[in-house]
Every structure is written in structure tokens, then in C-alpha cells.
Protein backbone atom coordinates (compact mmCIF):
# COMPACT_ATOMS: atom_id res chain seq x y z
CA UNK A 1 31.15 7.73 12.65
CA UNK A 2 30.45 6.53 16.52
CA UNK A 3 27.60 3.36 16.73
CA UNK A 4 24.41 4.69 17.50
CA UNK A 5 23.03 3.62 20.90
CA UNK A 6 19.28 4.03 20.74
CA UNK A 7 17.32 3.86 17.39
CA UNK A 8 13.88 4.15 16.47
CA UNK A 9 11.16 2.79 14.91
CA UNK A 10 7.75 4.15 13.83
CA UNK A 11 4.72 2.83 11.58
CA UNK A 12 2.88 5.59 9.18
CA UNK A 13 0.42 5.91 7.10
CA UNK A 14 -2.55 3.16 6.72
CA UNK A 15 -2.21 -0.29 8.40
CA UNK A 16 -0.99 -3.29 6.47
CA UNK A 17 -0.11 -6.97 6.70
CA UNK A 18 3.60 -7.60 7.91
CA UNK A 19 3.89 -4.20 9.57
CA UNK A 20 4.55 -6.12 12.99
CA UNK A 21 7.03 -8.50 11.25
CA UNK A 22 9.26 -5.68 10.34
CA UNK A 23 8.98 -3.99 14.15
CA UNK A 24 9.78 -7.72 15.32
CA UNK A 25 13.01 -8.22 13.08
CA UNK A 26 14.10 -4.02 13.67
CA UNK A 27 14.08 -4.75 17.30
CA UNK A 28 15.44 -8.37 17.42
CA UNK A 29 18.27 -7.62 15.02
CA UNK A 30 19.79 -4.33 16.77
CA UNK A 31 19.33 -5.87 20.23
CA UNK A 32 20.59 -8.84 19.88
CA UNK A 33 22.21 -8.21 16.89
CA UNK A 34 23.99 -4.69 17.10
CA UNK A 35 23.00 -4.41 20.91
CA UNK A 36 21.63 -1.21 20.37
CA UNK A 37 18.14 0.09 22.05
CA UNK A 38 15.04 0.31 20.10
CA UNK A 39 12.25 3.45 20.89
CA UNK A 40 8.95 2.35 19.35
CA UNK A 41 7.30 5.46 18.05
CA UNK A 42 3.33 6.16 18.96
CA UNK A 43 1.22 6.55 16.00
CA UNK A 44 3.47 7.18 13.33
CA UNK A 45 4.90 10.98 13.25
CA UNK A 46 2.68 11.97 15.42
CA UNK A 47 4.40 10.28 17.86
CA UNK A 48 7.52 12.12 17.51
CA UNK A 49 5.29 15.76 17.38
CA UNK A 50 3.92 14.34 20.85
CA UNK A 51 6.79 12.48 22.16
CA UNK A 52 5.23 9.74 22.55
CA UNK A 53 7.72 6.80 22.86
CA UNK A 54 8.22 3.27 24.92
CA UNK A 55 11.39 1.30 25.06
CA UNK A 56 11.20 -1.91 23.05
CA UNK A 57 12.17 -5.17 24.14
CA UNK A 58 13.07 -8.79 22.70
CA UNK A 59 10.24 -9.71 24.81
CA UNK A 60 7.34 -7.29 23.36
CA UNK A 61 8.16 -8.22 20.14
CA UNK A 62 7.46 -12.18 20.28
CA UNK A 63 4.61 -13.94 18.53
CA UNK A 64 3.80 -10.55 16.88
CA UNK A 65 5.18 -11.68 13.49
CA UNK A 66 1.59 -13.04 12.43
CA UNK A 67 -0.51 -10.18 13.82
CA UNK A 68 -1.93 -7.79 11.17
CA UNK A 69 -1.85 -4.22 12.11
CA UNK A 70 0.62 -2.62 14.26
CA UNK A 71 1.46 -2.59 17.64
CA UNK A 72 2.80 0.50 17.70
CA UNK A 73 -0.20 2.42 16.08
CA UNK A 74 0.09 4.43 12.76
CA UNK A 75 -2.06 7.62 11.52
CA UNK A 76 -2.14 9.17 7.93
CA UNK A 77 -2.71 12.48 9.22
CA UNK A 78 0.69 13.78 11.18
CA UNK A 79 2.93 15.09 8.20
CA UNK A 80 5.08 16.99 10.40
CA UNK A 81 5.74 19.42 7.50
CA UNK A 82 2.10 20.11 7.04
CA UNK A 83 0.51 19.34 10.34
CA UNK A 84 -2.55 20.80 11.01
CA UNK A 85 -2.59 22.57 14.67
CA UNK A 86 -5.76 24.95 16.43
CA UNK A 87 -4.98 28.08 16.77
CA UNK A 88 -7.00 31.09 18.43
CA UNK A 89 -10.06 28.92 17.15
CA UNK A 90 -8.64 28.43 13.71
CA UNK A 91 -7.12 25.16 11.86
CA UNK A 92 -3.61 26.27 10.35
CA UNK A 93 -1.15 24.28 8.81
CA UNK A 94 2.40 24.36 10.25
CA UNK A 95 6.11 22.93 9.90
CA UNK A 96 6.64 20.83 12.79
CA UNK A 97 9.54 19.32 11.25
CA UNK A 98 12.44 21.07 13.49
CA UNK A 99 10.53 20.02 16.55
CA UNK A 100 10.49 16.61 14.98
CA UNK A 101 13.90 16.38 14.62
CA UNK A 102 14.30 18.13 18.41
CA UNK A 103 12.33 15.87 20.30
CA UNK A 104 13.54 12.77 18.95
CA UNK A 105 17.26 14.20 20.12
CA UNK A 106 15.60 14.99 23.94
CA UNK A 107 14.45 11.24 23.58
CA UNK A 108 18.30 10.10 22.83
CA UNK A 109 17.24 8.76 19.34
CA UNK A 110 20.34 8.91 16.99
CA UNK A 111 18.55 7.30 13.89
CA UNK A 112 14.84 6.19 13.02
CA UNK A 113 14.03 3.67 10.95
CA UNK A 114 10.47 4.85 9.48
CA UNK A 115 8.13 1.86 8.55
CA UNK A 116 5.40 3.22 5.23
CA UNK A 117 4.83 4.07 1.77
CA UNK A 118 4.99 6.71 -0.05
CA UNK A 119 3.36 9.47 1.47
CA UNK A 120 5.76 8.10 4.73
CA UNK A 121 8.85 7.93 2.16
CA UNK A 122 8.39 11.32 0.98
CA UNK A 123 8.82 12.81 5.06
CA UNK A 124 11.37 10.70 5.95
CA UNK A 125 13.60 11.94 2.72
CA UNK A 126 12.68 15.58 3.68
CA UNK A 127 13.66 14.58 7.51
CA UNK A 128 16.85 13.37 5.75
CA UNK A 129 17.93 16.25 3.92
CA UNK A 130 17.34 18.36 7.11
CA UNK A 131 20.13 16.31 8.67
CA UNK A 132 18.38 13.24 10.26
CA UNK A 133 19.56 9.77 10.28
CA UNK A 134 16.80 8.11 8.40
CA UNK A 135 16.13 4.55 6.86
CA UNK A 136 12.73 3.54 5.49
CA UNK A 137 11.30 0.30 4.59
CA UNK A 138 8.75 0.13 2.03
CA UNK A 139 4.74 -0.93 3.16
CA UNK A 140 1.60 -1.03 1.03
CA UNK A 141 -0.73 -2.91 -0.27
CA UNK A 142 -0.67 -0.76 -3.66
CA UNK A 143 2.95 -1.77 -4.45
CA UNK A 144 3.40 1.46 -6.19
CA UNK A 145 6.68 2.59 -4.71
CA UNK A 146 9.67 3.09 -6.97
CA UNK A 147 12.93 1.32 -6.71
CA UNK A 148 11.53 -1.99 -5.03
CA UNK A 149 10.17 -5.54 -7.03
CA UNK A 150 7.37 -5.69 -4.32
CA UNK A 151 6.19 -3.67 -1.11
CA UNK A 152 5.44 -6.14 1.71
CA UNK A 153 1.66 -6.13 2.53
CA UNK A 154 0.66 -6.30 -1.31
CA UNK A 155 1.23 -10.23 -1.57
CA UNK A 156 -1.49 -10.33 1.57
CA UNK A 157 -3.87 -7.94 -0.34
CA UNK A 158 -3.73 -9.80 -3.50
CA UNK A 159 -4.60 -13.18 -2.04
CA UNK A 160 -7.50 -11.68 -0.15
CA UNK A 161 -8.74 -9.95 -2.80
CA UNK A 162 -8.23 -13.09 -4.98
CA UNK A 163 -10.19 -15.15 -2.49
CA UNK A 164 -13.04 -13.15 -3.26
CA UNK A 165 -13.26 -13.33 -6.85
CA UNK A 166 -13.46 -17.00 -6.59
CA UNK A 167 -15.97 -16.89 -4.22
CA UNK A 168 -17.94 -14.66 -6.47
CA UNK A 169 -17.87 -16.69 -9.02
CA UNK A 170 -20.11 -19.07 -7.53
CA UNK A 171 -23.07 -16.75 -6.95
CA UNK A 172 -21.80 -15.00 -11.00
CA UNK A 173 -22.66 -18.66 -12.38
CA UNK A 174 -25.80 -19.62 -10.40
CA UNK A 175 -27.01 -16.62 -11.05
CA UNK A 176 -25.78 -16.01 -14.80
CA UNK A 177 -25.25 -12.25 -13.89
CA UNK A 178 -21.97 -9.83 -14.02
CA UNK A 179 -20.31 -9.48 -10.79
CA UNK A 180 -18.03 -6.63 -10.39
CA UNK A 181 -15.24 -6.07 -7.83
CA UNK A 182 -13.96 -3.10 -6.14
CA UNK A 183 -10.19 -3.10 -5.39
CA UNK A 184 -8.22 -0.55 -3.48
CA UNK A 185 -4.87 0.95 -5.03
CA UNK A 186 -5.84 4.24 -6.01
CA UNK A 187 -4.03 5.54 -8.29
CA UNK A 188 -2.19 2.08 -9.59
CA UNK A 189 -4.08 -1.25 -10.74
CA UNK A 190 -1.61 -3.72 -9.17
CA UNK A 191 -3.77 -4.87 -6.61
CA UNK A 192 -7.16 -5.38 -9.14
CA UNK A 193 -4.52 -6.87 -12.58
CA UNK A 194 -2.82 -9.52 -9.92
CA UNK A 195 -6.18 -10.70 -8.31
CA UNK A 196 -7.78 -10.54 -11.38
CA UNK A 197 -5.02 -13.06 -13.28
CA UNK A 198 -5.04 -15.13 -10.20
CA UNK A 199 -9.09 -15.17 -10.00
CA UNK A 200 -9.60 -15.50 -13.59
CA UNK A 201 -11.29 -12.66 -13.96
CA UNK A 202 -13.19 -12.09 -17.37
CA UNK A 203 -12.38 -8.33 -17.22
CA UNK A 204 -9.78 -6.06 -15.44
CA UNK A 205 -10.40 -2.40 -15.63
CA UNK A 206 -7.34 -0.32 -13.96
CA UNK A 207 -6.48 3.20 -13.84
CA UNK A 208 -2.84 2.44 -16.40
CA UNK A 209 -5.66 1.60 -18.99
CA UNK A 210 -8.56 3.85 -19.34
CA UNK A 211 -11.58 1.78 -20.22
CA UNK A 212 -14.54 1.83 -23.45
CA UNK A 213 -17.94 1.16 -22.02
CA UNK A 214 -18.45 -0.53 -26.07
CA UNK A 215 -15.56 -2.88 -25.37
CA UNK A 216 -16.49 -3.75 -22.02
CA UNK A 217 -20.19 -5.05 -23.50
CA UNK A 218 -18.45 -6.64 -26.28
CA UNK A 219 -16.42 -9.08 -23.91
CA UNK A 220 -19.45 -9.62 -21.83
CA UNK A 221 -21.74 -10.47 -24.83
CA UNK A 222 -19.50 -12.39 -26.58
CA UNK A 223 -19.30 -14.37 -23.56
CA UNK A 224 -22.75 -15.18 -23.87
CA UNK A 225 -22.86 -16.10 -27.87
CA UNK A 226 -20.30 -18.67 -25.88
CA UNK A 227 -22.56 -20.26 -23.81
CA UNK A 228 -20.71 -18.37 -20.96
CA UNK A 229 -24.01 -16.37 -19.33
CA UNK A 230 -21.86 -15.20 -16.81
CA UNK A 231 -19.10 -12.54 -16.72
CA UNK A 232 -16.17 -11.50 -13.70
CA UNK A 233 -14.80 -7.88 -13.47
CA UNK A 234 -12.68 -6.53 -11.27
CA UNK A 235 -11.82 -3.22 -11.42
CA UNK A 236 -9.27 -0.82 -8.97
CA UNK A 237 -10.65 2.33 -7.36
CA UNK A 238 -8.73 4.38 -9.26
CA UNK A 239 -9.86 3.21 -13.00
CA UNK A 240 -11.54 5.58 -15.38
CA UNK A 241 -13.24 5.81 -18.56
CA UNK A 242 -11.46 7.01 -21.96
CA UNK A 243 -11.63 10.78 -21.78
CA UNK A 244 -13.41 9.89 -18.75
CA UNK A 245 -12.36 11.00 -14.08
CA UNK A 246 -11.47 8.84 -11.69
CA UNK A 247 -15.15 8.21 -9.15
CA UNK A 248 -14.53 10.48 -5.83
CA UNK A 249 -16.51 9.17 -2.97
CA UNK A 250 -15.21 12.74 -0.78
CA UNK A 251 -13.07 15.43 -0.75
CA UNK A 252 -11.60 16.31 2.32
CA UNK A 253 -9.62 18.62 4.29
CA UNK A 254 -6.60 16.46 4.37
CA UNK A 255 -3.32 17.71 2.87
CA UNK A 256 -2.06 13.90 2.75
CA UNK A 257 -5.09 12.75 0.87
CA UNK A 258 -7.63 15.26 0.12
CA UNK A 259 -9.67 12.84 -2.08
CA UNK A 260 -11.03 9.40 -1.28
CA UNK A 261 -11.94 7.12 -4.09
CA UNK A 262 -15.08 5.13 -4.26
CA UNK A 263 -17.99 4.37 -6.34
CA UNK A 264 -16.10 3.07 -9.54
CA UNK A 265 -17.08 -0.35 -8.57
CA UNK A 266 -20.89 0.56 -8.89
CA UNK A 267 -20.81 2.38 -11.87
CA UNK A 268 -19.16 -0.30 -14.06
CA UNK A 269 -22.09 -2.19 -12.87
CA UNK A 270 -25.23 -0.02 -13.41
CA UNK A 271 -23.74 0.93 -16.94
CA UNK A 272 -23.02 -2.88 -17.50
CA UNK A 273 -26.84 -3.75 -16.52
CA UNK A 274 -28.10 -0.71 -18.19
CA UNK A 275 -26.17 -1.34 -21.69
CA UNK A 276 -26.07 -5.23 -21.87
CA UNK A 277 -29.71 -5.58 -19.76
CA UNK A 278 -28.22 -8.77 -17.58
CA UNK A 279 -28.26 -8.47 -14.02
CA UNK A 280 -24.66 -6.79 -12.37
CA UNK A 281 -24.09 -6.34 -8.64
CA UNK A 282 -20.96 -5.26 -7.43
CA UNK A 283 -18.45 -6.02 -4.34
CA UNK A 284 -16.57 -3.49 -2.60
CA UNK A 285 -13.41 -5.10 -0.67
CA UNK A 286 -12.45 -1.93 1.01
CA UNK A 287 -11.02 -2.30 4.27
CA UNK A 288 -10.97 -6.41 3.91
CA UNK A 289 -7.87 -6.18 1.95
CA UNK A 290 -5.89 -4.09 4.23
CA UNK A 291 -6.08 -6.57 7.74
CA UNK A 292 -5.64 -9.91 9.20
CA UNK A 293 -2.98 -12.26 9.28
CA UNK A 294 -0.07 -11.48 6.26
CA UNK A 295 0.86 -14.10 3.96
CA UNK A 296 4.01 -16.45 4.33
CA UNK A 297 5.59 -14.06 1.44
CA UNK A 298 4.89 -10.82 3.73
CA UNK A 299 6.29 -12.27 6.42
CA UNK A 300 9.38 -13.59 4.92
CA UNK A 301 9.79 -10.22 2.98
CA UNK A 302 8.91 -7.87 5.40
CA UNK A 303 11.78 -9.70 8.12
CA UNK A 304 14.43 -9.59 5.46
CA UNK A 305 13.31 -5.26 5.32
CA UNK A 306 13.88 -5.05 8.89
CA UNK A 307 16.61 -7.27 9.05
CA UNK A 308 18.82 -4.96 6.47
CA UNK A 309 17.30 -1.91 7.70
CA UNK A 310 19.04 -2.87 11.34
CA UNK A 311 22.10 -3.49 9.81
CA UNK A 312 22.37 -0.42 7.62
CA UNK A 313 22.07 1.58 11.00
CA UNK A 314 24.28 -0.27 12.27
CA UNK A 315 27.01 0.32 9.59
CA UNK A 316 25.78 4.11 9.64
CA UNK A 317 24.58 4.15 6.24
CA UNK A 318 21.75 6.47 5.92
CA UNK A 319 19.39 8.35 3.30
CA UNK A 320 18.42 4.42 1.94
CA UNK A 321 15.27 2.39 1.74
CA UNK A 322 15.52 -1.63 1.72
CA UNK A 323 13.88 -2.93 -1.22
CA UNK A 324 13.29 -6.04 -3.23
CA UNK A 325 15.38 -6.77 -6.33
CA UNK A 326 15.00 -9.74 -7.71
CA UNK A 327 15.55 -12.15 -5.20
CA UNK A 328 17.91 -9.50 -3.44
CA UNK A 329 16.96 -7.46 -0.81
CA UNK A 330 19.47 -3.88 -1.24
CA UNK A 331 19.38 -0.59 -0.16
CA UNK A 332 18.36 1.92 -2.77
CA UNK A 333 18.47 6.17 -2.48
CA UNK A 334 15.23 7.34 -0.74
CA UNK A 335 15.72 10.70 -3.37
CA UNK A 336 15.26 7.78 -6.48
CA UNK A 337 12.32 5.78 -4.01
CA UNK A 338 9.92 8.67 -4.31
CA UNK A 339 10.73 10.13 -7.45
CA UNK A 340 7.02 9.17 -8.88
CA UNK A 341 4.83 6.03 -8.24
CA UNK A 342 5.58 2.87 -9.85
CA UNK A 343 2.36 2.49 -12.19
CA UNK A 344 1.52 -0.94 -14.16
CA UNK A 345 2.94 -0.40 -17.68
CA UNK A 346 0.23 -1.35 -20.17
CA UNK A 347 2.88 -2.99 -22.68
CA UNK A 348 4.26 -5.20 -19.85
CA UNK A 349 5.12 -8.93 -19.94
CA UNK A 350 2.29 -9.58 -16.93
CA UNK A 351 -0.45 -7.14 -19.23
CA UNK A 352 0.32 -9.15 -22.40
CA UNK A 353 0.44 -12.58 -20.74
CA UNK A 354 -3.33 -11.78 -19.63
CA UNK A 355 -4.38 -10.09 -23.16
CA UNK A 356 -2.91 -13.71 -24.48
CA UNK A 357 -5.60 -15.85 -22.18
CA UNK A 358 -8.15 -13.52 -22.86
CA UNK A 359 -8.86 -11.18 -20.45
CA UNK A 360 -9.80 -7.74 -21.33
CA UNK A 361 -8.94 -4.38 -19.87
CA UNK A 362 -11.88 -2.65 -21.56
CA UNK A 363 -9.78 -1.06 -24.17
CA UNK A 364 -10.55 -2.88 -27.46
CA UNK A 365 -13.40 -3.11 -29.29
């Protein structure tokens, strides 16, 4: 198979630490590396729908690796198999993907390298198997994509997130009440269990284990027989009672996400107040977790990604993501990478370690 000459490179999906240090070691790698040219997509997919495109230098990548965000712009909404288009007054869904594919050709792009998680993954495999030379490298701040130890972005989230519970706990103990906080992660609780180990939170509720109202008060009171009048929980969006729905803030016309999450966070603590009678306010992190600066660990992780994803194009290899195994970082089969999301097993080492400290996930009584 002849080198490729011109690759590109596109961000999808919502923003995340480390997104600009994998754009900055994509573009130094095959120029300098490979000498091949790098197009920077606009805005994700949508870019390639509007052929929107620049050339990408050594140059426009410097000093970006610490910058949160993207340079290059990202949108959730541009699924170019079900992209939503006006017509004669009406919003219709439409398959976009053969003008995809067609445009990036008429912009002289033999392979893109498509920067995301899983909602990202999935297109890029479908792109695939309709014959284009794709590579993806695995973003979010959920780490719940298959076939990789971590996603970059998630260390960043983590330690924000974490950050907060200890500042919480401040206001929790001067003001002996129960202070609950609101992660993001949908439908997986890796974001809320790792910040809530790290914080030492008292209680982590997270959609992998569905939680007992009875078992939640029981931790929280028994905290108080032990002269502890003050009680941490931190809970993902996505967590639900026993028998019991995940909270939805909206529902939306969106075929990416037609649900958004939110609310959990203030239930736990009006049925906390309302059942134990002590004082609960709660602390939603949204947004918070999602920008600014990316942690040494996202940096270093997310410029080893871009740094194999380069180099696979380079060697032609194709229909791969770069992932994290062990202290490896490999190319795995996009087909295995979005097979399902990687969910926190309740019977894992990182579950039991926290069960053994104390912590409780709301499940025993």
C-alpha cells in the first residue's frame, strides 16, 4: 500500500482535558515524523459534512499541549449517519455518510485519525467498514470505552472532582450536615467511585450498584452514634435506586443523546434530610469537571495516543484504536472498542478495596 500524503484529524463529541495534546503529537509526529500533511477538521464531523478544513502546521500546534478544550472545535450533534438537515420547513434525519467519505477525498485526505469516545468510536467504525481509512483514539472523562486501561481526560476529571470533595468537607464538618456530590459519567460510576476513594468519601452511590435509601441512613447514622456528625456522598449522574430510574433532567430531540441526566444529586439529599432529619445540601460539578488545564497523566497519555495513532497511519494499518494496556500503549480492533461500555464491576478489586475501609455504596443494610 502507497504512504499516505495528507491525513486528518478531527475532535468529536464533548470537550475534554488532553484533547489538544493528542492534535499536538498527531501533527508533530507525521510532519516531522512521517512527513506527511495534517488537515485539522472543523467541529468534529461536521466539519467533514461542511468541508470545513485548515492545513496544520508544527507551528499551530506549539504550547497547545496544556490548553483544555480543542483548538479545532468539536460538536455532539453531526453523526453523519443520522444528521439532522431542514427540509421544505421540516427537520429530517439523513445519511450523510457517502458525502462524508466524498468530501474528505475532494480535500486529498487519504486517512483520518478521529479524536472521541464512544458515540465518536461507533462513526468512525461505520466510516471504516464503508471503506475509509480510519484510526481513533479514545477521549472521555467517563472512561467507559472498551478495550483501553484508561481514556485520557478521565485522570483530569477525577482530580477535579476529587478537589471538591475535600473542599466540601470543610463546610460538611463545620456544619455537621451531609454534603452530597454530583458527578458526571452517565451511565458508568468511574468518575464518582475514583473521586470518592481519593476524597474519602463516606458514601459512593453509582449506577453498577443500585442504591437502598435504609442503607444509605444506616451509614449516615451510624456515623453519628460515632461521634462523626458529619457524612460525604458522592454520587454519579447516572445512579439509581433498587427497583428504582435513573433522574432525567430533559429529553431531547437528539439522536446522539436524547436524554440528559440531572437531579440525582438533589434527591439523595432531600431524601437524606427528610429520612435522617440532619441538614444535606448538595454540589453539582457539571461542566467543572470537563475543562481547564489536563493533568500530567493526560498529557503524557494522551501524546503517547497520538504518537501511535501517527505511526499506525503511517505503516497503513487501519480499522484500530490506540489504547492503554497496562503500561503499553497498542492498537486494539475498533469492532471489539465499541462492542458495549466498559461499566465498574461491583465484585472488582478497586469496589472491594473501598467496602474494606468502609465506604458504602448504599447497598447493605
Amino acid at each position: 500500500m502507497a504512504k499516505v500524503k495528507r491525513v486528518g484529524v478531527l475532535t468529536a463529541g464533548g470537550d475534554c482535558p488532553g484533547l489538544n495534546a493528542v492534535i499536538r503529537a498527531v501533527t508533530k509526529s507525521l510532519i516531522n515524523k512521517h512527513n506527511i500533511e495534517v488537515v485539522g477538521i472543523r467541529d468534529g464531523f461536521l466539519g467533514l459534512i461542511d468541508k470545513r478544513a485548515i492545513m496544520l502546521s508544527s507551528n499551530d500546534v506549539s504550547g497547545i499541549l496544556t490548553q483544555g478544550g480543542t483548538i479545532l472545535g468539536t460538536t455532539n450533534k453531526a453523526n453523519p449517519f443520522k444528521f439532522h438537515v431542514e427540509r421544505n420547513g421540516q427537520i429530517v434525519v439523513e445519511d450523510l455518510s457517502d458525502d462524508v467519505i466524498a468530501n474528505a477525498e475532494k480535500m486529498g485526505i487519504e486517512a483520518l485519525i478521529c479524536i472521541g469516545g464512544d458515540g465518536t468510536q461507533h462513526i468512525s467504525h461505520e466510516l471504516g467498514a464503508k471503506g475509509m481509512h480510519v484510526i481513533g483514539v479514545p477521549k472521555t472523562i467517563d472512561n467507559d470505552l472498551r478495550e483501553t486501561d484508561l481514556t485520557f481526560g478521565h485522570d483530569t476529571a477525577v482530580s477535579i472532582a476529587t478537589d471538591a470533595v475535600d473542599r466540601i468537607h470543610t463546610t460538611a464538618m463545620s456544619h455537621h450536615r451531609v454534603m452530597v456530590i454530583e458527578t458526571m459519567g452517565r451511565n458508568a460510576g468511574w468518575i464518582a467511585l475514583n473521586a470518592g476513594i481519593a476524597g474519602g468519601g463516606d458514601i459512593i452511590l453509582i449506577p453498577e450498584i443500585p442504591y437502598k435509601l435504609d442503607a444509605v441512613k444506616k451509614k449516615i447514622e451510624d456515623r453519628v452514634r460515632n461521634g462523626r456528625l458529619f457524612s460525604i456522598i458522592v454520587v454519579a449522574e447516572g445512579a439509581r435506586p433498587a427497583g428504582g430510574h435513573m433522574v432525567i433532567r430533559e429529553r431531547v430531540s437528539d439522536p446522539t443523546e436524547p436524554i440528559r441526566l440531572g437531579g440525582i444529586g438533589q434527591k439523595v439529599a432531600d431524601d437524606v434530610e427528610r429520612v435522617t432529619g440532619i441538614e444535606s445540601r448538595v454540589t453539582v460539578l457539571g461542566h467543572l469537571q470537563r475543562g481547564g488545564t489536563p493533568t500530567a497523566f493526560d498529557r503524557i497519555l494522551a501524546t503517547r495516543f497520538g504518537a501511535l495513532a501517527a505511526d499506525l497511519v503511517a505503516d497503513g494499518i487501519y480499522g484500530k484504536m490506540t489504547a492503554l494496556k497496562g503500561s503499553e500503549i497498542v492498537p486494539v480492533p475498533l469492532e471489539a472498542a465499541v462492542a458495549g461500555l466498559k461499566l465498574v464491576d461491583p465484585e472488582s478489586s478497586i469496589v472491594k478495596a473501598a467496602r474494606e475501609v468502609g465506604t458504602s455504596f448504599g447497598d447493605e443494610t
